[in-house]
Protein backbone atom coordinates (compact mmCIF):
# COMPACT_ATOMS: atom_id res chain seq x y z
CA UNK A 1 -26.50 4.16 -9.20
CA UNK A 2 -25.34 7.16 -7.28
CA UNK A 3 -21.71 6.94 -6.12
CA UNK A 4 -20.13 6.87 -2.62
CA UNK A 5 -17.13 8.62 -2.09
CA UNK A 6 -14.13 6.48 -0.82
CA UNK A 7 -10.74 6.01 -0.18
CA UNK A 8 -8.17 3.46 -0.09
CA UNK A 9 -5.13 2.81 1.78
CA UNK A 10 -2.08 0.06 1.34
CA UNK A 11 0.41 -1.29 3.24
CA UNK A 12 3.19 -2.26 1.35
CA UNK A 13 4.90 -5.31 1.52
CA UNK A 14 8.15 -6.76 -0.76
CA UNK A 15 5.55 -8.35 -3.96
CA UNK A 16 2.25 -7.63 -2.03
CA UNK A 17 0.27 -4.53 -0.80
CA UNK A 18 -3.00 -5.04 1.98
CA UNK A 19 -5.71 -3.26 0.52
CA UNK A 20 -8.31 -1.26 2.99
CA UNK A 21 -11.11 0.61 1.36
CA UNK A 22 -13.13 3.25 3.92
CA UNK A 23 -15.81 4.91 2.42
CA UNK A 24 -18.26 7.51 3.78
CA UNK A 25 -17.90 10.64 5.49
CA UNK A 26 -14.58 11.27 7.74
CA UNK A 27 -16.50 11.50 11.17
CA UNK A 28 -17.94 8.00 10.77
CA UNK A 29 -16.02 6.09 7.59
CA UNK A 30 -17.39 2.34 7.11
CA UNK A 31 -14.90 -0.31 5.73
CA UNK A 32 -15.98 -1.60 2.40
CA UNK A 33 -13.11 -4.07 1.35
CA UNK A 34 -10.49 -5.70 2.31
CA UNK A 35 -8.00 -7.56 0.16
CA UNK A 36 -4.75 -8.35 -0.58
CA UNK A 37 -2.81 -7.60 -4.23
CA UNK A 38 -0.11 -8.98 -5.93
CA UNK A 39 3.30 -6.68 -6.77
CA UNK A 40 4.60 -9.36 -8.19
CA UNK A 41 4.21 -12.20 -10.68
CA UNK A 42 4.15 -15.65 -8.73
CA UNK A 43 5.33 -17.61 -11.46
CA UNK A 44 8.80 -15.77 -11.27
CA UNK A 45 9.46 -15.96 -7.45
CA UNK A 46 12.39 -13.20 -7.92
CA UNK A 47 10.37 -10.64 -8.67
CA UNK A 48 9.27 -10.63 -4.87
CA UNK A 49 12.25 -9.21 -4.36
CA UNK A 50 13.52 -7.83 -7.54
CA UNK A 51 16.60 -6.73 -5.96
CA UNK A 52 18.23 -9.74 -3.96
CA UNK A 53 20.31 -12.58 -6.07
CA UNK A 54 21.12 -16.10 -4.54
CA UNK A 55 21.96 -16.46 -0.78
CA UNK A 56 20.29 -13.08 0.08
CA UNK A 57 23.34 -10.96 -1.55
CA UNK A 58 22.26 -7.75 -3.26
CA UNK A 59 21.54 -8.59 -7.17
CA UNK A 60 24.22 -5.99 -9.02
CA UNK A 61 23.20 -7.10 -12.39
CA UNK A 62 21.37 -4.30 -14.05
CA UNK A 63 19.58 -6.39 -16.85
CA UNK A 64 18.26 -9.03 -14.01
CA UNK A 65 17.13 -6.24 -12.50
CA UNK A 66 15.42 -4.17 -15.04
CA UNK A 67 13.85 -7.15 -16.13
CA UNK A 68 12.65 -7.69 -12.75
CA UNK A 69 11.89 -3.97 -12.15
CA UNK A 70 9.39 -4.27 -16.01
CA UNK A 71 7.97 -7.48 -14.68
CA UNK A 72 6.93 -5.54 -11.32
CA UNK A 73 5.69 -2.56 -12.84
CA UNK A 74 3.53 -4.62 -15.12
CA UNK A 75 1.94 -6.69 -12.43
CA UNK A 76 0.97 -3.25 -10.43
CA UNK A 77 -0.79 -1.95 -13.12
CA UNK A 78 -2.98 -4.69 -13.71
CA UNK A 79 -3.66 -5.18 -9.98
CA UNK A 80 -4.75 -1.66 -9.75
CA UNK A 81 -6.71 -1.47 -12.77
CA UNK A 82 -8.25 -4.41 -12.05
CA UNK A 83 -8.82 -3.33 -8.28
CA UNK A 84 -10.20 0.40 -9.53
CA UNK A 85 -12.73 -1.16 -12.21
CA UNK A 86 -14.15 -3.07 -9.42
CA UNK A 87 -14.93 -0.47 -6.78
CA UNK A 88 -16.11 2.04 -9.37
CA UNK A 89 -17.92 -0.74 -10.67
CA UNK A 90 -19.45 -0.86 -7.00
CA UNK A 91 -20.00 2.35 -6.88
CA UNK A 92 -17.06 4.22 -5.46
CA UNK A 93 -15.47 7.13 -6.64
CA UNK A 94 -11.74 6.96 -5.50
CA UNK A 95 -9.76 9.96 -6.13
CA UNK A 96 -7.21 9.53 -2.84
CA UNK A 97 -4.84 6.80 -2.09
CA UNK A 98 -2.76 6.56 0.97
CA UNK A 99 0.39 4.20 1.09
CA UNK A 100 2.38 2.59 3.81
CA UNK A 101 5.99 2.21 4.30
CA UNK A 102 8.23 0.62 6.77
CA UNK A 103 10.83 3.74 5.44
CA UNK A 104 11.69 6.33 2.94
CA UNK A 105 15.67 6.10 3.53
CA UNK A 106 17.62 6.62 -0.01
CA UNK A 107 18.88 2.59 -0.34
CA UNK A 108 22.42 4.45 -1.39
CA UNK A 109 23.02 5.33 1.78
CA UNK A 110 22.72 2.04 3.57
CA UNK A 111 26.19 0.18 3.82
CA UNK A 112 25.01 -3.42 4.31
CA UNK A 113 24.26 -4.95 0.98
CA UNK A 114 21.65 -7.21 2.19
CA UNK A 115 19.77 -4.16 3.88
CA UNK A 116 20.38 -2.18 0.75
CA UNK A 117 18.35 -4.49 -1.52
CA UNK A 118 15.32 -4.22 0.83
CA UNK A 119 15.61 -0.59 0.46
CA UNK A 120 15.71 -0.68 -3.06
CA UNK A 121 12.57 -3.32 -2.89
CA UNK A 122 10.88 -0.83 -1.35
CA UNK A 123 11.51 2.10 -3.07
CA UNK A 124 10.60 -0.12 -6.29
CA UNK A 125 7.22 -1.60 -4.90
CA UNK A 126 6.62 2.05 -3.17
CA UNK A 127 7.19 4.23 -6.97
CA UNK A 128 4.80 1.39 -9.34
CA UNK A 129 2.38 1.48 -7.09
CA UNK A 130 2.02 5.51 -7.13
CA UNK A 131 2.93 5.40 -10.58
CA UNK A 132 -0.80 3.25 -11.52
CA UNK A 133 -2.41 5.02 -8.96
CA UNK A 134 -1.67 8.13 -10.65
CA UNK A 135 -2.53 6.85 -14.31
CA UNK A 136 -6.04 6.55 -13.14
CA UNK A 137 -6.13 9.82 -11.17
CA UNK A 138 -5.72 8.64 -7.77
CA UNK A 139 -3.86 11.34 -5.72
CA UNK A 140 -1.92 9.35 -3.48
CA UNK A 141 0.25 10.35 -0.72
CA UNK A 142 3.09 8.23 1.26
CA UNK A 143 3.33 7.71 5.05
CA UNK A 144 5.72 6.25 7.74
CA UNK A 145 4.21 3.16 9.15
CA UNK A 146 6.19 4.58 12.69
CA UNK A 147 4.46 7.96 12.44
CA UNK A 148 0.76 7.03 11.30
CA UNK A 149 -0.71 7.40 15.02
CA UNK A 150 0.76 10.45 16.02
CA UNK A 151 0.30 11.92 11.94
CA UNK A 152 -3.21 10.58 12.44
CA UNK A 153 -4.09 11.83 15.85
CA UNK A 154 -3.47 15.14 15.09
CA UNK A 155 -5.31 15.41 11.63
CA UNK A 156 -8.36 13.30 12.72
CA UNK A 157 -8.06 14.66 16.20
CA UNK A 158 -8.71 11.89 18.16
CA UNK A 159 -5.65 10.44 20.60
CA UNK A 160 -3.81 7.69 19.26
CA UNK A 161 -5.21 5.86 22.35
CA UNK A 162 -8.98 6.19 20.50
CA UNK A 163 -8.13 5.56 16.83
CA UNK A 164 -6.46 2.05 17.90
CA UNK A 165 -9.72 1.13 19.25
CA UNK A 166 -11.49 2.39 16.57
CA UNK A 167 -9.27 0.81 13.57
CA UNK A 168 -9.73 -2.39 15.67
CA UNK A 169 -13.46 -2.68 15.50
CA UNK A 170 -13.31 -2.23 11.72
CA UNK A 171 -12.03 -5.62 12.18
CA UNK A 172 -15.48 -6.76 13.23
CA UNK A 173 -16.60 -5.89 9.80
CA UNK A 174 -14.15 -8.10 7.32
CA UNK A 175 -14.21 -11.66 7.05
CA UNK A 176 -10.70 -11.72 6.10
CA UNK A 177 -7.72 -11.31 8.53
CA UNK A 178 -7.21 -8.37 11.05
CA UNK A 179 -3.59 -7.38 11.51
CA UNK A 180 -1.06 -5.19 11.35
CA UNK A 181 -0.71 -4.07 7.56
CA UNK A 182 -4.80 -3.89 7.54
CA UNK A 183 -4.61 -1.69 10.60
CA UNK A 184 -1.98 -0.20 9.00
CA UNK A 185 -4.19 0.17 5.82
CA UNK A 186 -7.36 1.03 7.06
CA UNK A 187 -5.50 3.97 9.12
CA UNK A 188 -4.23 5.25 6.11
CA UNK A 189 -7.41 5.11 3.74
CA UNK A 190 -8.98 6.81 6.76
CA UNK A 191 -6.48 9.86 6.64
CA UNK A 192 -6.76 9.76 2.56
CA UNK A 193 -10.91 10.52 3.11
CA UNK A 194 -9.84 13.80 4.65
């Protein structure tokens, strides 16, 4: 079976990612898959968010949270071995990997506690998912989910006007939901074809 080249793009979410995969050439990419992958393990419900303890205060105890953190990490890697076997099982060669982020702001910096753990949740989610991307030789890189458009518009050159309408009809092609973080997704996996 001859391959198709691909990419995929995630938005990530505190214990989840949306998975887009575009494959084709950049001009006209086609969407191939769209899913939805656990960061976390649902049988332990605080490893959503690894870094928050009771009442939404910031967890400060290092061996809940490395525990967490292990937990996390282990949960990635299987979602994204699991996801990779799959597609290359399909036929896809994936060698790029674009991720989303609400922000890149160092979590030390932020005053508020309760802030500060969603920062950290972030960061964590953000670094495991590179980090088994990268063990099976996806290159991945990280974008601003405020800066996508305009990042987009000039690299794909198309307005930002055109590649909302065109990221919408991709919706036409899943049966699963349309939204933001697939938008989001599909935008990036787009960029990561390039």
């Amino acid at each position: 079976m001859k391959s198709e080249n691909a990419a995929l793009g995630f938005r990530i979410k505190s214990g989840w990612a949306t998975v887009v995969l575009l494959a084709g050439p950049v001009d006209s990419p086609r969407l191939r898959d769209n899913r939805v992958i656990e960061l976390c393990d649902p049988r332990v419900p605080e490893t959503r968010q690894p870094y928050h303890a009771a009442m939404g205060k910031l967890e400060t105890d290092l061996r809940k949270i490395n525990r967490r953190a292990h937990v996390v990490r282990s949960i990635a890697q299987q979602s994204i071995a699991t996801l990779l076997v799959g597609y290359r099982r399909e036929g896809y060669e994936i060698w790029r990997a674009d991720l989303v982020v609400g922000s890149q702001i160092d979590p030390t910096s932020i005053t508020n506690p309760h802030i500060r753990a969603h920062a950290f949740e972030g960061q964590l989610f953000r670094s495991v998912l590179e980090e088994a991307l990268h063990a099976h030789r996806v290159r991945t890189q990280v974008l601003i989910e405020g800066d996508i458009y305009a990042k987009a518009a000039v690299q794909l050159k198309k307005s930002s006007a055109q590649l909302r309408h065109l990221i919408q009809t991709f919706g036409r092609f899943t049966e699963g939901p349309w939204r933001a973080e697939q938008k989001a997704a599909a935008l990036a996996a787009w960029l990561a074809l390039c």
